[in-house]
Protein backbone atom coordinates (compact mmCIF):
# COMPACT_ATOMS: atom_id res chain seq x y z
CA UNK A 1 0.00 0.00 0.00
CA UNK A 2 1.65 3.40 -0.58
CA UNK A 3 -0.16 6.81 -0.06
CA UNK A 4 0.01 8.92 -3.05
CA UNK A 5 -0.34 12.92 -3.02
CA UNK A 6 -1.35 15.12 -6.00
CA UNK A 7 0.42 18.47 -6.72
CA UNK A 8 0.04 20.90 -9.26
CA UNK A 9 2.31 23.81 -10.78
CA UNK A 10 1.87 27.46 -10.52
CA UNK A 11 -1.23 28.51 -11.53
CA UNK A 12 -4.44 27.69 -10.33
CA UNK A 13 -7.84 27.58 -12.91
CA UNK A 14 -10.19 27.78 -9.97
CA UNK A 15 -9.35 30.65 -8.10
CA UNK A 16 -9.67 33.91 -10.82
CA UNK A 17 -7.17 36.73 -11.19
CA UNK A 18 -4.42 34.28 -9.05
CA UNK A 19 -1.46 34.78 -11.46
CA UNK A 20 1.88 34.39 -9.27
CA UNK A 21 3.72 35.11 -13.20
CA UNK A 22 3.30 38.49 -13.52
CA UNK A 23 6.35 39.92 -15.10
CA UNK A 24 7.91 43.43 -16.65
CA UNK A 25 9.95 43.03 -19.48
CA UNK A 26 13.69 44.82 -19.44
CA UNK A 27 12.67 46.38 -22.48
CA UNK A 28 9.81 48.03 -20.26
CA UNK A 29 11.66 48.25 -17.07
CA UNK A 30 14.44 50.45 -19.24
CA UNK A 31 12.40 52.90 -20.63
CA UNK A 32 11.57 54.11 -17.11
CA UNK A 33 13.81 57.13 -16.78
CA UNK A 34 14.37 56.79 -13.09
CA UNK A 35 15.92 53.40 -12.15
CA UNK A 36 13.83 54.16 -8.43
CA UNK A 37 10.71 54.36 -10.29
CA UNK A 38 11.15 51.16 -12.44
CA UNK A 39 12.37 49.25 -9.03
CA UNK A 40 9.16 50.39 -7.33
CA UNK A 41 6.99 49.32 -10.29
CA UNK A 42 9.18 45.29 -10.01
CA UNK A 43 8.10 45.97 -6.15
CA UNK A 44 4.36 46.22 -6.81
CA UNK A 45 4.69 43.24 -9.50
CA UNK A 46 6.28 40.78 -7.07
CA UNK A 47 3.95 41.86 -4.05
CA UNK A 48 0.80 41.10 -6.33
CA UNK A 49 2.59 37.57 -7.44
CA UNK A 50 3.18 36.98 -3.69
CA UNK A 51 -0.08 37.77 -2.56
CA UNK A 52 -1.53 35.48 -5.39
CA UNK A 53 0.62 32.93 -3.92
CA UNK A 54 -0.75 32.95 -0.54
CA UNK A 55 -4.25 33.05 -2.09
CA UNK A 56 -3.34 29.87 -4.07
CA UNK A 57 -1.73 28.39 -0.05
CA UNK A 58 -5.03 29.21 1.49
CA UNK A 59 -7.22 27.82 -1.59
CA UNK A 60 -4.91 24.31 -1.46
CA UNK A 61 -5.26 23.86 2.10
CA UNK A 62 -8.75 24.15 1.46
CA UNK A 63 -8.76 21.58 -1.21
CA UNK A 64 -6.43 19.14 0.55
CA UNK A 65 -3.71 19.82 -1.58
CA UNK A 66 -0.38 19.20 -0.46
CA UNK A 67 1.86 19.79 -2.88
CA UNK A 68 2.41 22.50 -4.62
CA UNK A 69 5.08 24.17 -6.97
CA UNK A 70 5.57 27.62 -7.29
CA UNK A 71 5.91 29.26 -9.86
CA UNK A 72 9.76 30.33 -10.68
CA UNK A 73 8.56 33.92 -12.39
CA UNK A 74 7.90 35.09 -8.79
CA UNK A 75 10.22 37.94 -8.70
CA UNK A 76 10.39 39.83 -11.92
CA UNK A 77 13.69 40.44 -13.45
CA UNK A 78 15.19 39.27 -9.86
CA UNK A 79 18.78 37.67 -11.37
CA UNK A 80 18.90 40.60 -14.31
CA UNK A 81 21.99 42.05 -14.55
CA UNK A 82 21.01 45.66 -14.49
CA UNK A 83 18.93 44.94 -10.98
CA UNK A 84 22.08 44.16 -9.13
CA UNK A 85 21.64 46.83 -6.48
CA UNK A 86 17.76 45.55 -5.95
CA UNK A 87 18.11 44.49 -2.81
CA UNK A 88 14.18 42.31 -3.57
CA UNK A 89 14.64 39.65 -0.15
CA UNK A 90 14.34 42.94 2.08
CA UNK A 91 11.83 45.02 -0.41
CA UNK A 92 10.09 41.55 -0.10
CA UNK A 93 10.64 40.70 3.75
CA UNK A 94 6.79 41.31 4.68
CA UNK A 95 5.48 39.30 1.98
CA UNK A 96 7.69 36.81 2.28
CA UNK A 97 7.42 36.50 6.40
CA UNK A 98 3.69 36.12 5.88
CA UNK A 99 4.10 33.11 3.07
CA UNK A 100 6.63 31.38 5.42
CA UNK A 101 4.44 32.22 8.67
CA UNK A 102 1.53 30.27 6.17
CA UNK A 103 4.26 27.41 5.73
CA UNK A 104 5.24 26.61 9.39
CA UNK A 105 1.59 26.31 10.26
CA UNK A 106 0.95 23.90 7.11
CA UNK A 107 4.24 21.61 8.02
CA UNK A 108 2.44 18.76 5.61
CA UNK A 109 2.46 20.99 2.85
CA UNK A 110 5.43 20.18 0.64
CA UNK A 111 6.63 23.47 -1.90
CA UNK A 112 9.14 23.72 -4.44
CA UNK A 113 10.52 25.44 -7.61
CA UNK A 114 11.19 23.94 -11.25
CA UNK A 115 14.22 26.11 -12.93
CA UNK A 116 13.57 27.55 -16.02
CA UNK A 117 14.74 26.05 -19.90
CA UNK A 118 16.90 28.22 -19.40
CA UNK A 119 19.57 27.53 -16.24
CA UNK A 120 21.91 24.90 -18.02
CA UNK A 121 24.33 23.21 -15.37
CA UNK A 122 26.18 21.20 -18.46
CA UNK A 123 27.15 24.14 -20.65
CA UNK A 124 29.77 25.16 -21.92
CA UNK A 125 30.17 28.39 -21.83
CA UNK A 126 31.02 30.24 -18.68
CA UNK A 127 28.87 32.80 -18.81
CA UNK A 128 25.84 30.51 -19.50
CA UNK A 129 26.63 28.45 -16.17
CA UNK A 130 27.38 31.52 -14.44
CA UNK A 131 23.88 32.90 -14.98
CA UNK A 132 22.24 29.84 -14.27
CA UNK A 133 24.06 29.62 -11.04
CA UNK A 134 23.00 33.43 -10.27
CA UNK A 135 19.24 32.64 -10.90
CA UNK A 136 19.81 29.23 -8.78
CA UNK A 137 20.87 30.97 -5.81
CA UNK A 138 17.21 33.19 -6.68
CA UNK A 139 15.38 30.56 -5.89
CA UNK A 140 17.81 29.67 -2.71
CA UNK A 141 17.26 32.73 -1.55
CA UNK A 142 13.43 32.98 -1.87
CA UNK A 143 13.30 29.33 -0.47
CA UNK A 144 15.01 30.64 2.76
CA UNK A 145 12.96 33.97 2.83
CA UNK A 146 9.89 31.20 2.86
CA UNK A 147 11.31 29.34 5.65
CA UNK A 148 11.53 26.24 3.85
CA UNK A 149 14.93 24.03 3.51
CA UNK A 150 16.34 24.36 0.32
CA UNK A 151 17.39 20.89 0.47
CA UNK A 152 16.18 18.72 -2.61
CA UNK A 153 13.29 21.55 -3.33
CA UNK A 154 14.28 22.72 -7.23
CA UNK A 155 13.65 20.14 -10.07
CA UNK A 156 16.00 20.76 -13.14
CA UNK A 157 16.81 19.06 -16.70
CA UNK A 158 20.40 17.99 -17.33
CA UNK A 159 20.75 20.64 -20.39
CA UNK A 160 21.41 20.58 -23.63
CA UNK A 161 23.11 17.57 -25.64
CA UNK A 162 24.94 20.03 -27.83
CA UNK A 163 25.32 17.25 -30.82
CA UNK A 164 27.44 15.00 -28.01
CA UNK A 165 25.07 13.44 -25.48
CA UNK A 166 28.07 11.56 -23.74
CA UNK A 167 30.23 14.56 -23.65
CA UNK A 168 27.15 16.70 -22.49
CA UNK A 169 27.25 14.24 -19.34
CA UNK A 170 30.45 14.81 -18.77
CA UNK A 171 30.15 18.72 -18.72
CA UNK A 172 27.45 18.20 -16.42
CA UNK A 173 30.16 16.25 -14.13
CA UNK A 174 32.68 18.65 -14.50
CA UNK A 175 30.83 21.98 -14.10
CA UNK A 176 28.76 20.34 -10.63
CA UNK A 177 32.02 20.81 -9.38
CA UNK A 178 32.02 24.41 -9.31
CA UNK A 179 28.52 24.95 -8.10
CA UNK A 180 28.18 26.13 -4.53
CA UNK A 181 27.42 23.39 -2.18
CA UNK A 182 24.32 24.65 -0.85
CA UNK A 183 23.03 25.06 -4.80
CA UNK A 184 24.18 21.51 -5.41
CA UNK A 185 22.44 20.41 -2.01
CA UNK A 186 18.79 22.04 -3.10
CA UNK A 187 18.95 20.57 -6.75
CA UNK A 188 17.15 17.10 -7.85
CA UNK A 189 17.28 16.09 -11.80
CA UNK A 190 14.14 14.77 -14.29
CA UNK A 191 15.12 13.14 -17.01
CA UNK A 192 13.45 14.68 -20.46
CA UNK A 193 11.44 13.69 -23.51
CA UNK A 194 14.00 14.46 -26.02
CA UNK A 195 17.65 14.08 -25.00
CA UNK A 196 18.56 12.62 -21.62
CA UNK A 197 17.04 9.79 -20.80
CA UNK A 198 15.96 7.61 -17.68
CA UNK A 199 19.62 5.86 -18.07
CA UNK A 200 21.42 9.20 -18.76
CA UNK A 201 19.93 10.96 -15.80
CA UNK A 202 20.42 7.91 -13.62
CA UNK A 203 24.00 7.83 -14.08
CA UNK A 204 24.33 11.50 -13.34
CA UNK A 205 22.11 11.27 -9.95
CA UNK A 206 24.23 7.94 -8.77
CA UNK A 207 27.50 9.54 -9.66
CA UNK A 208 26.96 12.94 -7.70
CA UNK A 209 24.32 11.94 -5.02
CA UNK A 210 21.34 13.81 -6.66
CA UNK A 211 17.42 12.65 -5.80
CA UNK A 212 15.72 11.29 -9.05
CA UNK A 213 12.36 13.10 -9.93
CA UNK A 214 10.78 10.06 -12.69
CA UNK A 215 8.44 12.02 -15.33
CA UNK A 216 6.72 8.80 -16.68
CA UNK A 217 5.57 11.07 -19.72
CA UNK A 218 8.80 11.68 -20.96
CA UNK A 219 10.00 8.30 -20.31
CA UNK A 220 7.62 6.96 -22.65
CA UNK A 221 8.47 9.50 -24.89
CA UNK A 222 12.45 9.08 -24.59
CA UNK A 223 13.95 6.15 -23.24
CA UNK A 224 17.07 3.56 -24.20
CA UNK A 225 14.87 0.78 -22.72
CA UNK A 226 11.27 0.52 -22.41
CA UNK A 227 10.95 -1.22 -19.24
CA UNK A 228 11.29 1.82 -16.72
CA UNK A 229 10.62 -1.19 -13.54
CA UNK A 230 13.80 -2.63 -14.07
CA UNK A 231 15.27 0.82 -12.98
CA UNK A 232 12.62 1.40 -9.69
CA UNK A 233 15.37 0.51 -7.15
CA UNK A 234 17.73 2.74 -8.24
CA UNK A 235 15.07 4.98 -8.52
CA UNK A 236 14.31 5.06 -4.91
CA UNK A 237 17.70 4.88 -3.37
CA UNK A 238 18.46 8.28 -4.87
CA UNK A 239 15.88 9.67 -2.16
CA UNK A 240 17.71 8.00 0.48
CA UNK A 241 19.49 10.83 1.86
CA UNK A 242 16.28 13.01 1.82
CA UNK A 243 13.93 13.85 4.38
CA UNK A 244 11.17 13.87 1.48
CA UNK A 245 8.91 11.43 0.17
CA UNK A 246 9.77 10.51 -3.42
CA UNK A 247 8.93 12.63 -6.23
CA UNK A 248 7.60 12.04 -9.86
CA UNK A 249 6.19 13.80 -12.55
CA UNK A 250 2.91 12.84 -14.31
CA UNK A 251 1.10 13.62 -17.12
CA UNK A 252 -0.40 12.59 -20.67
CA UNK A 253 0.26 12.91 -24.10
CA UNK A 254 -1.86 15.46 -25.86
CA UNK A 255 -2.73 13.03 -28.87
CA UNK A 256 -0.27 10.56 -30.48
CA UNK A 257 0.76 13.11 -33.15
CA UNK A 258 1.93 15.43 -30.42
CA UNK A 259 2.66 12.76 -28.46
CA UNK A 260 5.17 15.27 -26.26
CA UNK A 261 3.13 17.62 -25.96
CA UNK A 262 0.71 17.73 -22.32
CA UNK A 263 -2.64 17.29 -22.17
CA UNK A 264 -5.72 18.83 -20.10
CA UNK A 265 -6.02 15.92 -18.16
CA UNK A 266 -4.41 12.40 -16.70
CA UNK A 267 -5.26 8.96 -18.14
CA UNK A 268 -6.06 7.38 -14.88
CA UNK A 269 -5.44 3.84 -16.94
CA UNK A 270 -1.53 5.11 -17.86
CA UNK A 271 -1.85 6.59 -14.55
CA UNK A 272 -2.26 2.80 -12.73
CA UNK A 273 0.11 1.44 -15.02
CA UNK A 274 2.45 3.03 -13.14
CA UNK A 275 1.00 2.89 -9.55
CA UNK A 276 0.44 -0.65 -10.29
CA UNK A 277 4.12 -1.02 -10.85
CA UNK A 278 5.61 0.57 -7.47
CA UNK A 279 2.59 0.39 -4.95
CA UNK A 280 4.30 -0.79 -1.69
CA UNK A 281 7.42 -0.34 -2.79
CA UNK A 282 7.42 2.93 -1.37
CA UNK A 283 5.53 4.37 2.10
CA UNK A 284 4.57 7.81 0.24
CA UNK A 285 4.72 9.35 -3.33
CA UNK A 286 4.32 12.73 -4.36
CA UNK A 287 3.08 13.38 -7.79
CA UNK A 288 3.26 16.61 -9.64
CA UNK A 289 0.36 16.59 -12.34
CA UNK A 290 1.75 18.63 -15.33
CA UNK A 291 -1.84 18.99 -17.17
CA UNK A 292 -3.26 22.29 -18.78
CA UNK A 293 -5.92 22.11 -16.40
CA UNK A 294 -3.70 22.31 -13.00
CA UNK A 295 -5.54 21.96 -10.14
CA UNK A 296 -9.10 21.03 -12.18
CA UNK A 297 -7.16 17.95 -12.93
CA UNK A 298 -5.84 16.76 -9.88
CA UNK A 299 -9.56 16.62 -8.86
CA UNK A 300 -10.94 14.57 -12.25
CA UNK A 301 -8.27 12.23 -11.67
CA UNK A 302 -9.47 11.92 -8.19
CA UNK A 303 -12.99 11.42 -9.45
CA UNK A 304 -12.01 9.04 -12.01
CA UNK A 305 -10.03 6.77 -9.79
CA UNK A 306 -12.63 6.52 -7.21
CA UNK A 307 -13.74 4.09 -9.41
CA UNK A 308 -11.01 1.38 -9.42
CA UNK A 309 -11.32 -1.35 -6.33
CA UNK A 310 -7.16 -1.00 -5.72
CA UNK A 311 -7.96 2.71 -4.71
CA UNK A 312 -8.69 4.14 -1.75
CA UNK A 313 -9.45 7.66 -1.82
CA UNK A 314 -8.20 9.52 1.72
CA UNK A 315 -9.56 13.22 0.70
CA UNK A 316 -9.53 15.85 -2.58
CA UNK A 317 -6.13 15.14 -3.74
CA UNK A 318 -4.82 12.09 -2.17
CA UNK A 319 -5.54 8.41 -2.34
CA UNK A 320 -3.82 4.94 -1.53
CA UNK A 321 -3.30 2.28 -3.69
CA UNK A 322 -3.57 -1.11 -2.33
């Protein structure tokens, strides 16, 4: 039997006008004479994307939802090079301190961050790793401001293959070694639907102690062997320096012609594939539902399970499969 908890991403499609995305554009932010002014206007941005947030905390403790990723567009223009002097943690303190007062008296609820396409641990070029480290230690810093430990709380890719997918590995190896410990301590890897598989990402997380987050999607979409089972184990024992439950990805293919691509909703059948695979192999599994329909789909999957005999549904967004 193993309890299994549904998360969603970001954005909620219940609760109206709850966008924690709101953004200015540099090109905006730069035609604002007075560099005061345009800092002000980032201010009133990230306060509205904050507030949103604990709007969306309230609204999933209401639901019974327990997991929860926010969304990594908090802060606007927060690791921009021309916002340097923005000091945004103390501009931010009061928001913040109310999110992370929230937190402490919700310990069950689990947060994190997903980095953007765009941080690339295995490049190259220095200046590409360099600004992926900067917007990193972003979303270190906001974790603390939340009063949550970093540790194993912001999903990444690998990177780019950049024509060599071996060598691309290898980068990744090599560059981990100058990322600052307490980065390399908050970061845990997916493997993707187009370049590094299951396998590839495996090796990485076993090599340089690194939690495993399984997206099942992409693994049906990319993988060197079809039978993602055989790899559970090793799976698992990447969590077993964590104080988390395991985490996994889920979601379904839009139609087989965009086969990569998500959809509004889960299959609950390729859904119990997988459950039916690793129930009891594990106490407790977290799932983040990556569907267009966020939150509206955690609770049709709910519905739709309800109607299998190996599931036990324990409230709005959890369930146990026997």
């Amino acid at each position: 039997m193993t309890l299994v908890r549904l998360g969603y991403s970001a954005i909620s499609v219940n609760v109206k006008n709850s966008s924690t995305s709101k953004t200015m554009t540099y090109s905006r932010f730069s035609q604002i004479s007075d560099w005061d002014a345009a800092v002000h206007k980032l201010e009133q941005i990230a306060k509205a994307n904050l507030s949103n947030c604990l709007r969306l905390f309230k609204y999933n403790v209401a639901n019974d939802i327990n997991f929860y990723r926010i969304s990594s567009k908090l802060i606007p223009l927060a690791d921009h090079p021309e916002t340097e002097d923005w000091d945004y943690m103390d501009s931010l303190k009061e928001s913040l301190t109310e999110l992370a007062s929230f937190l402490k008296a919700h310990p069950q609820k689990r947060v994190d961050f997903h980095a953007d396409h765009f941080v690339l641990l295995n490049s190259p070029k220095s200046d590409v790793l360099k600004n992926s480290v900067k917007t990193l230690r972003m979303h270190y810093r906001l974790l603390k401001g939340l009063g949550v430990l970093p540790r194993h709380r912001c999903v990444m890719h690998v990177g780019g293959g950049y024509g060599d997918k071996e060598q691309a590995l290898e980068q990744f190896v090599h560059n981990w070694g100058v990322i600052p410990t307490k980065l390399q301590e908050m970061i845990i890897l997916e493997n993707d639907d187009k370049t590094f598989s299951l396998l590839d990402t495996l090796y990485l997380c076993e090599k340089l102690g690194i939690p495993l987050v399984f997206d099942y999607h992409h693994h049906l979409a990319n993988h060197d062997e079809p039978n993602w089972s055989n790899q559970w184990d090793r799976i698992v024992h990447t969590w077993s320096t964590s104080s988390m439950p395991i985490k996994m990805h889920i979601s379904s293919p839009r139609s087989s012609e965009k086969y990569r691509a998500h959809a509004d909703y889960v299959d609950p059948e390729m859904f119990l594939d997988f459950l039916n695979e690793i129930k009891g192999t594990v106490p407790k599994i977290d799932c983040m539902i990556e569907a267009k329909q966020k939150d509206d789909a955690i609770f049709r999957l709910i519905r739709d399970l309800r109607n299998y005999p190996e599931i036990e549904v324990v409230d709005q967004a959890s369930f146990l499969i026997k």
